[in-house]
Protein backbone atom coordinates (compact mmCIF):
# COMPACT_ATOMS: atom_id res chain seq x y z
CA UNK A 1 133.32 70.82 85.79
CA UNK A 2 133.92 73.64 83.69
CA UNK A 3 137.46 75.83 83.95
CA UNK A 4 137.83 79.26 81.96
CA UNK A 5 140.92 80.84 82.22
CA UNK A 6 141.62 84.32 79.98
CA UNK A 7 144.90 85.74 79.93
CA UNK A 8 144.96 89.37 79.06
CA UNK A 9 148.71 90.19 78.68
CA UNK A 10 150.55 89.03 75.94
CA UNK A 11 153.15 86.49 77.73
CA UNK A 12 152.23 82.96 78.17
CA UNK A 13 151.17 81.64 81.68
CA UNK A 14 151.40 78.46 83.82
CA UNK A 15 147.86 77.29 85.35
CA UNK A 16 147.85 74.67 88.26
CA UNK A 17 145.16 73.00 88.48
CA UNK A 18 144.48 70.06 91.23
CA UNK A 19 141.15 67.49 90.73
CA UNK A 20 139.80 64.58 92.62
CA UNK A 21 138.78 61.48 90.69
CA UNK A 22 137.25 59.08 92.97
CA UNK A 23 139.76 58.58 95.70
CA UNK A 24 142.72 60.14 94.60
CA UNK A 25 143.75 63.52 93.27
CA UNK A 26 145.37 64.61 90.01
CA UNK A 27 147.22 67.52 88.80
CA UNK A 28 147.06 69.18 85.94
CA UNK A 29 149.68 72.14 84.26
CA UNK A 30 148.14 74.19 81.41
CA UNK A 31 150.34 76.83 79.46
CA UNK A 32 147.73 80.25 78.56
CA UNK A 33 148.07 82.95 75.99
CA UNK A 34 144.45 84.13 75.04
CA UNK A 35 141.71 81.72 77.02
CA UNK A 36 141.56 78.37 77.06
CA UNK A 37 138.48 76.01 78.59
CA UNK A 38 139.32 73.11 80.54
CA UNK A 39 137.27 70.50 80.66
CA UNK A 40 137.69 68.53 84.32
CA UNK A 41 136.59 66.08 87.23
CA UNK A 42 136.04 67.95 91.02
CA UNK A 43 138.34 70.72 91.02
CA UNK A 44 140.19 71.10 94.83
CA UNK A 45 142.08 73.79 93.93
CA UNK A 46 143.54 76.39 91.24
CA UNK A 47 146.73 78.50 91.06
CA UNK A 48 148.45 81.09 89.04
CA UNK A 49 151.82 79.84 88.25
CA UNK A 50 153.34 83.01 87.09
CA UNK A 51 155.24 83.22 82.97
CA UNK A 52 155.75 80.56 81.18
């Protein structure tokens, strides 16, 4: 699965992301200024984690 994520203000900003692989889950912290495309297993769930 595919994850695109673009930041339009000009600060830097936390992305929580939370996948599945297999059995288990995994999470994942991305910092943002611009876009960025994550490349990923099952995605359960995705949150805005405010500035960076």
């Amino acid at each position: 699965m595919t994850v695109y994520w673009h930041n339009r203000c000009g600060n830097k900003r936390k992305l929580y992301i939370k996948y599945s692989l297999s059995w288990t889950t995994k999470k994942y912290t991305a910092v943002v200024k611009g876009h960025k495309r994550l490349q990923t297993a099952s995605i359960v769930s995705i949150e805005g984690g405010g500035r960076a």
